[in-house]
C-alpha atoms as a PDB file:
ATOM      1  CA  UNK A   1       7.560  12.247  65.884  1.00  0.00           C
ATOM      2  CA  UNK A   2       8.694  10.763  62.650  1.00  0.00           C
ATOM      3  CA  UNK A   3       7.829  12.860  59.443  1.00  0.00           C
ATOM      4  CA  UNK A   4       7.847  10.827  56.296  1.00  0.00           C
ATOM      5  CA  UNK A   5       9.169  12.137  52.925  1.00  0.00           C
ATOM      6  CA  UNK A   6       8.803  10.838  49.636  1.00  0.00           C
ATOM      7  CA  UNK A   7      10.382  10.326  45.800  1.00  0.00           C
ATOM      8  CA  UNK A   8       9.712   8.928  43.198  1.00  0.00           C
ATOM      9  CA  UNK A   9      12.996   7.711  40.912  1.00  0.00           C
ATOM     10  CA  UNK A  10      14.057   5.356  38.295  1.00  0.00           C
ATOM     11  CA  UNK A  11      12.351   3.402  35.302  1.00  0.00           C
ATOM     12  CA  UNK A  12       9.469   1.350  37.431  1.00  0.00           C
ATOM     13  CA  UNK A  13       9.010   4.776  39.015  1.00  0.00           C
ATOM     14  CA  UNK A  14       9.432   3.302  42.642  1.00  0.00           C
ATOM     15  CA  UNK A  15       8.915   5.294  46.071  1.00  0.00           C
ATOM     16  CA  UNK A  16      11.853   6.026  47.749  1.00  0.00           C
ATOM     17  CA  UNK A  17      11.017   7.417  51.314  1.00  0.00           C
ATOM     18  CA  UNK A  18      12.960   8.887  54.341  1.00  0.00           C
ATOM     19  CA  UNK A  19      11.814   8.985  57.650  1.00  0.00           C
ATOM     20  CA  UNK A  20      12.773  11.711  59.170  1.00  0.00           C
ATOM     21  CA  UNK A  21      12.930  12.186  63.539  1.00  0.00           C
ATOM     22  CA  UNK A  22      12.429  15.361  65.295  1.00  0.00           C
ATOM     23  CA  UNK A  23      16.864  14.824  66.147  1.00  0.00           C
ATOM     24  CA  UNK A  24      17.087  15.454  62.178  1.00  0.00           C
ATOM     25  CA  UNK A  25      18.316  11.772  62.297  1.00  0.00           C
ATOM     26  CA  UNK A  26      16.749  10.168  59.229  1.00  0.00           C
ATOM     27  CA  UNK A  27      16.579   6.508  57.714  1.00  0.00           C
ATOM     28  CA  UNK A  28      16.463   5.825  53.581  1.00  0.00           C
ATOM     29  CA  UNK A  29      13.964   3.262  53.001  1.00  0.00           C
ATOM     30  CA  UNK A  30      14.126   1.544  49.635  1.00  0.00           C
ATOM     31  CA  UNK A  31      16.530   3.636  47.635  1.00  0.00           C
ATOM     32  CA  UNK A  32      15.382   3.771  43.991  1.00  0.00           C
ATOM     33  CA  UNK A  33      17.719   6.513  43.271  1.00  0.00           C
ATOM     34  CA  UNK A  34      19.377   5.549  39.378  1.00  0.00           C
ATOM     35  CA  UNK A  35      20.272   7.806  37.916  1.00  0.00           C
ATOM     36  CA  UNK A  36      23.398  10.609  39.007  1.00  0.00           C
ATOM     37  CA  UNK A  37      20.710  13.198  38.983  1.00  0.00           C
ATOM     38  CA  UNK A  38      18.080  11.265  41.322  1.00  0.00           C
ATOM     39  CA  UNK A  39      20.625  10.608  43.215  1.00  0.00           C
ATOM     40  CA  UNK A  40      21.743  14.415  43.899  1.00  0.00           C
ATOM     41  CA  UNK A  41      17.935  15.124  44.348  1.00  0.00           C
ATOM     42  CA  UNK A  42      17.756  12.871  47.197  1.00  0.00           C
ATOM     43  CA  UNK A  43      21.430  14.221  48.959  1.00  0.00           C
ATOM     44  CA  UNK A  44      20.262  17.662  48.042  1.00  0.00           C
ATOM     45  CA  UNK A  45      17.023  16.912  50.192  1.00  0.00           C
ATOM     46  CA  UNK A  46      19.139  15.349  52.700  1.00  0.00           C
ATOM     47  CA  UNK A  47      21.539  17.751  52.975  1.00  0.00           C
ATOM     48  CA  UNK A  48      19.747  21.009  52.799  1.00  0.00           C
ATOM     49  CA  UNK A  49      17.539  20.343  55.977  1.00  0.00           C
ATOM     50  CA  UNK A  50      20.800  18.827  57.513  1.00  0.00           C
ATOM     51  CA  UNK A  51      19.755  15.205  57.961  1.00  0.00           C
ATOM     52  CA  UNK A  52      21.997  12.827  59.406  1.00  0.00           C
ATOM     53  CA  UNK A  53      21.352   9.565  57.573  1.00  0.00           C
ATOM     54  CA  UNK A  54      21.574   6.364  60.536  1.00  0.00           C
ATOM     55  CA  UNK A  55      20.163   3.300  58.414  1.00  0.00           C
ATOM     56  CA  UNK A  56      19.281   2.162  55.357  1.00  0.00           C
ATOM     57  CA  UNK A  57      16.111  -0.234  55.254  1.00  0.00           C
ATOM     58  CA  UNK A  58      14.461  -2.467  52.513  1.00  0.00           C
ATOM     59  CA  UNK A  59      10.849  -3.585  52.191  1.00  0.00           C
ATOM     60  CA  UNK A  60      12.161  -6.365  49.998  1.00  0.00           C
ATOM     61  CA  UNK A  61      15.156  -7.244  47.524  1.00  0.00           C
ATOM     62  CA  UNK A  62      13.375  -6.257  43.987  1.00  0.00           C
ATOM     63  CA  UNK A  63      15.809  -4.232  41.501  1.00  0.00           C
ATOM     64  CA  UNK A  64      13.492  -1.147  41.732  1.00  0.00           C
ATOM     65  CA  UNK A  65      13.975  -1.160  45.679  1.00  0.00           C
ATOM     66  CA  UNK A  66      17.344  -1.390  45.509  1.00  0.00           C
ATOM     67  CA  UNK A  67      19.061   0.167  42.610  1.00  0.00           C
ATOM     68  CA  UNK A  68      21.037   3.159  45.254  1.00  0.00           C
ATOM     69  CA  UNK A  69      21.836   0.633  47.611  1.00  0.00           C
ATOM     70  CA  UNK A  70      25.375   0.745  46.060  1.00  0.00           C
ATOM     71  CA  UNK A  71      25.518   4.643  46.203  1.00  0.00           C
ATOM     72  CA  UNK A  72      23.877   4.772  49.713  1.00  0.00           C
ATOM     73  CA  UNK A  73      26.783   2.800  51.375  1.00  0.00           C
ATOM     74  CA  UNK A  74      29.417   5.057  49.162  1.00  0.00           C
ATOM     75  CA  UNK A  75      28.039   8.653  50.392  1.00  0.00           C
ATOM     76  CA  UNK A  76      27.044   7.348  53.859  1.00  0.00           C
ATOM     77  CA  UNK A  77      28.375   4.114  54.913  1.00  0.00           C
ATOM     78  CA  UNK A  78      25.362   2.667  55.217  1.00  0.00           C
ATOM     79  CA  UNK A  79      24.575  -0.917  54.267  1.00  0.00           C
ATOM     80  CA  UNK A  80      20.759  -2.520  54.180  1.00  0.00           C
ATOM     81  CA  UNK A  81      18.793  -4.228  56.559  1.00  0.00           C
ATOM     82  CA  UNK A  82      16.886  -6.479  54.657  1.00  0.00           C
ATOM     83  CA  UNK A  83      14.517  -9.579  55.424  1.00  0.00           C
ATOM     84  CA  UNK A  84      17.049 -12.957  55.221  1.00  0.00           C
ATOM     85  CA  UNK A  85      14.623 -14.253  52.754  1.00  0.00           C
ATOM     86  CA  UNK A  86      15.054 -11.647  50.784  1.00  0.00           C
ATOM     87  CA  UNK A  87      18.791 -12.094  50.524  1.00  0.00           C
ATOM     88  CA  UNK A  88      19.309 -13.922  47.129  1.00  0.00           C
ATOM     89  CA  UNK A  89      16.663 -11.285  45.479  1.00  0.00           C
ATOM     90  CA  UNK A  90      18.951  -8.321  46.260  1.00  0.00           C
ATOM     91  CA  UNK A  91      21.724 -10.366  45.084  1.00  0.00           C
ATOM     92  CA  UNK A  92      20.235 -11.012  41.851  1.00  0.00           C
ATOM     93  CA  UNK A  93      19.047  -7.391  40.764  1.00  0.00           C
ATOM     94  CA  UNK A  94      22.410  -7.188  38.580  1.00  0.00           C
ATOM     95  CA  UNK A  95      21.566 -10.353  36.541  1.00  0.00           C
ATOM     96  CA  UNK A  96      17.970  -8.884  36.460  1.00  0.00           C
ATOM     97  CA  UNK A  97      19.069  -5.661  35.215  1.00  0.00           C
ATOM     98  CA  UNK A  98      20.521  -7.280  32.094  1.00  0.00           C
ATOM     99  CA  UNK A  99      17.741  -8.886  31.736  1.00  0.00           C
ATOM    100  CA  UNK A 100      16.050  -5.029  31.310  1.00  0.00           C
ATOM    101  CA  UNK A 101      18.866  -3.444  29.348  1.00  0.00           C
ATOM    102  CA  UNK A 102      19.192  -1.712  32.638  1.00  0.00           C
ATOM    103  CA  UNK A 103      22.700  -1.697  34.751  1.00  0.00           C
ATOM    104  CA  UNK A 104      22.619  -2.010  38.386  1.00  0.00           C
ATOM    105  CA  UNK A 105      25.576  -2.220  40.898  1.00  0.00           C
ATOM    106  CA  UNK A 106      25.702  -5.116  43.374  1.00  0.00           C
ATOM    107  CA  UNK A 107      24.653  -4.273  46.501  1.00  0.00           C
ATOM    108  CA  UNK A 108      27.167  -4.346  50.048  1.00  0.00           C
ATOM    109  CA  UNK A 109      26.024  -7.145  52.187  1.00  0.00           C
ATOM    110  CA  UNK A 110      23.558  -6.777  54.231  1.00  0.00           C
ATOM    111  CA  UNK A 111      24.260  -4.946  58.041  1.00  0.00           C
ATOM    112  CA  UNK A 112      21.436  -7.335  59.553  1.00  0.00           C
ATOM    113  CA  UNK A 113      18.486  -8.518  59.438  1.00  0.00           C
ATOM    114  CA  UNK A 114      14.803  -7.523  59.446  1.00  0.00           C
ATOM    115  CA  UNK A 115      12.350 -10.182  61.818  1.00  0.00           C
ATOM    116  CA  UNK A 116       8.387  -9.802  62.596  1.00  0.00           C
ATOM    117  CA  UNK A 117       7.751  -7.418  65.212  1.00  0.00           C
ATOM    118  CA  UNK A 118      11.097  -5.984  65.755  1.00  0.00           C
ATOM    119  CA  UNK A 119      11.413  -2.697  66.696  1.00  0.00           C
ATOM    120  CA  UNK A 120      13.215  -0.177  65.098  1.00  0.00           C
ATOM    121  CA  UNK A 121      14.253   3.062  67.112  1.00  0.00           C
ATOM    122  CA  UNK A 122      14.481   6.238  65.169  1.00  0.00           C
ATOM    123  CA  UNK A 123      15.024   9.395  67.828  1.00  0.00           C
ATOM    124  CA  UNK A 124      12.702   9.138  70.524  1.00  0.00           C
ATOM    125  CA  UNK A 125      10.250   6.970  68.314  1.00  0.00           C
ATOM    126  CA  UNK A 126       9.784   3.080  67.606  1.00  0.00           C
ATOM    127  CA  UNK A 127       8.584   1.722  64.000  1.00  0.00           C
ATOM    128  CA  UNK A 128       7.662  -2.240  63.482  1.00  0.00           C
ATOM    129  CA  UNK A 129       8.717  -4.398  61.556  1.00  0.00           C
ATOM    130  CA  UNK A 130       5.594  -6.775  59.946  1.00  0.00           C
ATOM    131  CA  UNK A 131       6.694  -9.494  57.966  1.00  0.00           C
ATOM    132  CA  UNK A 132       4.090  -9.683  55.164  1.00  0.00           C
ATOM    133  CA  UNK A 133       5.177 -11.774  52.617  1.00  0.00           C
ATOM    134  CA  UNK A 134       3.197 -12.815  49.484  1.00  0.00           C
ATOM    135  CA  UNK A 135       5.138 -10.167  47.046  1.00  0.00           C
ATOM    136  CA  UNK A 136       8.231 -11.115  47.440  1.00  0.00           C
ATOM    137  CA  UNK A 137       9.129 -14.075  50.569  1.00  0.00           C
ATOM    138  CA  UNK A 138      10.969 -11.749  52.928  1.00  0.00           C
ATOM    139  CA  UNK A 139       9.094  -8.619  52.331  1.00  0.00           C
ATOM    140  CA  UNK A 140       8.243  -6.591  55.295  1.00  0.00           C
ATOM    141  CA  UNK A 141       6.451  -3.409  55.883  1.00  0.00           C
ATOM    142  CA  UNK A 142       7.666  -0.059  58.718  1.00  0.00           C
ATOM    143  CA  UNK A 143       4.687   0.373  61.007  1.00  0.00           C
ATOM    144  CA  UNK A 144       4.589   3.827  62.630  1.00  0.00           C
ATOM    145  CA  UNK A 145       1.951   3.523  65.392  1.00  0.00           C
ATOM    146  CA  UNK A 146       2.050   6.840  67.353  1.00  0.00           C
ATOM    147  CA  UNK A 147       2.274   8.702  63.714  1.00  0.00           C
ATOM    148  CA  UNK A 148      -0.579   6.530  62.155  1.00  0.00           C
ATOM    149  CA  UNK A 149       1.429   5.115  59.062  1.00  0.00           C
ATOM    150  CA  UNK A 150       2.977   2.378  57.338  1.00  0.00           C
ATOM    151  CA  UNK A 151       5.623   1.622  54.890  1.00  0.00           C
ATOM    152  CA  UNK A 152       3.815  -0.989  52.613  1.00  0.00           C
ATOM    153  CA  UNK A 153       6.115  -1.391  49.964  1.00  0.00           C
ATOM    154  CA  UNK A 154       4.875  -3.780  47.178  1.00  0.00           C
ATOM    155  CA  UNK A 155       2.327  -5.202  49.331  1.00  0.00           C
ATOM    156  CA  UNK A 156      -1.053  -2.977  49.256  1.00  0.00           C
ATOM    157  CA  UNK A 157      -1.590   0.003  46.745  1.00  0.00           C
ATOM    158  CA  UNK A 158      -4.143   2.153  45.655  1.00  0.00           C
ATOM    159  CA  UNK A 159      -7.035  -0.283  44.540  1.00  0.00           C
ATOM    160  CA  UNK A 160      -4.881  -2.704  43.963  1.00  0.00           C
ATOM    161  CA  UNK A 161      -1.366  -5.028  45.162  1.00  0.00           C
ATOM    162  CA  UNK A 162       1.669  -6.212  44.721  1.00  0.00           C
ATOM    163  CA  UNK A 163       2.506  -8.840  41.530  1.00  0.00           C
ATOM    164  CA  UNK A 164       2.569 -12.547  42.618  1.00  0.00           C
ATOM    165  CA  UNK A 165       4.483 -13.824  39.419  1.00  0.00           C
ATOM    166  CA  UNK A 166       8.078 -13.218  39.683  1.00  0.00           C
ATOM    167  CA  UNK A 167      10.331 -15.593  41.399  1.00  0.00           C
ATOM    168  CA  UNK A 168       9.111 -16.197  44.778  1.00  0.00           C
ATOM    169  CA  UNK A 169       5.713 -14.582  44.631  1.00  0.00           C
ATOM    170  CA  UNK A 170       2.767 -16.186  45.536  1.00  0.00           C
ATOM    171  CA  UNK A 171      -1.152 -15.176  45.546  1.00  0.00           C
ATOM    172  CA  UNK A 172      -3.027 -16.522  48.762  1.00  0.00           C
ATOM    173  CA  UNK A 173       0.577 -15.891  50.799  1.00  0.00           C
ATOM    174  CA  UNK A 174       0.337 -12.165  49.358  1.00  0.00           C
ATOM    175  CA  UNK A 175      -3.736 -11.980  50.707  1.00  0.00           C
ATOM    176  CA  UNK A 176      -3.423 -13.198  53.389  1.00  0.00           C
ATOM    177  CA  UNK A 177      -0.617 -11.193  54.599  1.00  0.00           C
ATOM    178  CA  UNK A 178      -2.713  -8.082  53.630  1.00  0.00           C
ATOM    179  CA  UNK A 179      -5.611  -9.212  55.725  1.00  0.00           C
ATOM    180  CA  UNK A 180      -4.110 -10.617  58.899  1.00  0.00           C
ATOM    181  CA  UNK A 181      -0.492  -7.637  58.961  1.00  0.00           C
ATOM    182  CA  UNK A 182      -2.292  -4.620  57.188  1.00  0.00           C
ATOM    183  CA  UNK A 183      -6.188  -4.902  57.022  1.00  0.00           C
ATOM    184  CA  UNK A 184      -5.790  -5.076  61.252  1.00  0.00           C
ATOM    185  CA  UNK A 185      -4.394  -1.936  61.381  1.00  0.00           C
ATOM    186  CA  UNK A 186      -6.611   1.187  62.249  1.00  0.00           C
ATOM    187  CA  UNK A 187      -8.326   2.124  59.506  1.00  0.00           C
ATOM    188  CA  UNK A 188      -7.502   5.117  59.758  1.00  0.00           C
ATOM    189  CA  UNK A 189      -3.565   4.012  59.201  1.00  0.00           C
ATOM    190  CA  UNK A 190      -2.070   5.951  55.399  1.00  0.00           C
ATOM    191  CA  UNK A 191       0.020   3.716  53.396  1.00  0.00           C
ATOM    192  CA  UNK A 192       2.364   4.716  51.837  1.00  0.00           C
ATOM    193  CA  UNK A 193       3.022   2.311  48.798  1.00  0.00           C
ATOM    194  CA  UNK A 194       6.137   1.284  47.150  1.00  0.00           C
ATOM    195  CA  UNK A 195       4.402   2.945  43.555  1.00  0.00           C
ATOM    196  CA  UNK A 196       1.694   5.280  43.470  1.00  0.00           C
ATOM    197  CA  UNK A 197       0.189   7.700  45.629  1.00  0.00           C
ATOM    198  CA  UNK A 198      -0.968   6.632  49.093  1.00  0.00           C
ATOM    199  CA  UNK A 199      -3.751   5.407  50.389  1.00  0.00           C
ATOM    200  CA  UNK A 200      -5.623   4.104  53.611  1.00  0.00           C
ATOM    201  CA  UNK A 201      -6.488   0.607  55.755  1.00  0.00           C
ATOM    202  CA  UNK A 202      -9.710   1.703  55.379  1.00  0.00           C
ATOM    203  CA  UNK A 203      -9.848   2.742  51.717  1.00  0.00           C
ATOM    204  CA  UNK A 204      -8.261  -0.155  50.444  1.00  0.00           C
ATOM    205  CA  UNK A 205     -10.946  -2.434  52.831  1.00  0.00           C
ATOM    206  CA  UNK A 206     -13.655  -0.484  51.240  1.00  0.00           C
ATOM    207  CA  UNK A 207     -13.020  -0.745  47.911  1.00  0.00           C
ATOM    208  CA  UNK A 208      -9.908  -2.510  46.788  1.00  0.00           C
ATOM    209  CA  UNK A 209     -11.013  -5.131  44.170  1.00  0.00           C
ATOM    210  CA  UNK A 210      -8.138  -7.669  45.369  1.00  0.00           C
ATOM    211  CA  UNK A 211      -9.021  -7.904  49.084  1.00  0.00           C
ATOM    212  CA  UNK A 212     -11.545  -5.355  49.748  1.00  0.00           C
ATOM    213  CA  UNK A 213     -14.001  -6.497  51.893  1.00  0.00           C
ATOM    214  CA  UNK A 214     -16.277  -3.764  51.951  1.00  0.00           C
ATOM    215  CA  UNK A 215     -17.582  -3.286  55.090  1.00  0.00           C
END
């Protein structure tokens, strides 16, 4: 089984999460990690239950999602999988962190790429991709079927979703992506956001003001 752990790092206070196998193999999704001190918090973690870090993946290419891609590949070797579409956004988080008064190391190229409904093998145990676009145009989400989760990134929050007006955002693409890739999920599936706590397919149909459809 895949256990999931969570932190939350840097200015936009993102959610960095590993997924952790039963092997003590682990994957960093999303590294946030900015400053030296978040990212000795999340080696520290890493280290102390001796965890074996085998791939880095992103949700999308935002500069909150990607700030310790740099220091990922440096202390493991790791570069990202990432969405193709998603490409030039990772590539522009340095110009973007000027922009914020905020410095941000270019990222390594990506290892490979993320497509809808691949499977990713952690251990003994699958995730899925699900291309959900809307947020950002490669975004994707980590389904974890036989452990009842996903990775939503900036897709589907608490009450609420993911901005539509930076570059490449877009409304209906973003709601419809949450109904036909997330709201068909059991509701019983937690999602675990990209900021804020987490929530559930069935919460967020009951009462999310964006898409809920209250049923």
């Amino acid at each position: 089984m895949i256990h999931i752990k969570g932190f939350t790092f840097n200015p936009f206070q993102e959610n960095t999460y590993l997924l952790v196998s039963d092997t003590k193999d682990c994957i960093i999704v999303d590294p946030g990690c900015f400053t030296p001190e978040e990212c000795q918090q999340l080696q520290q973690y890493i280290d102390n239950n001796g965890l074996k870090p085998v791939m880095l993946l992103l949700t999308h290419g935002h500069i909150d999602h990607v700030f310790g891609n740099k220091w990922v590949f440096d202390t493991y070797g790791l570069k990202p999988h990432i969405h193709e579409l998603d490409v030039p956004l990772m590539h522009a988080a340095p110009t973007v962190g000027k922009a914020y008064g905020i410095p941000v190391e270019p990222s390594p190229e990506p290892a490979g790429f993320l497509a809808d409904n691949q499977e990713i093998v952690l251990g003994t145990d699958k995730l899925k991709v699900l291309f959900a676009p809307g947020h950002a145009p490669g975004h994707v989400c980590f389904y974890h079927e036989a452990g009842n989760w996903v990775v939503g990134g900036d897709v589907l929050f608490q009450m609420s979703i993911g901005r539509t007006d930076l570059p490449g955002g877009d409304y209906d693409t973003l709601v419809r992506s949450i109904q036909t890739r997330l709201f068909t999920l059991p509701d019983e599936t937690i999602v675990y956001s990209g900021h804020g706590p987490e929530t559930s397919i069935g919460a967020e149909k009951m009462n999310n003001p964006f898409v809920g459809i209250g049923l």
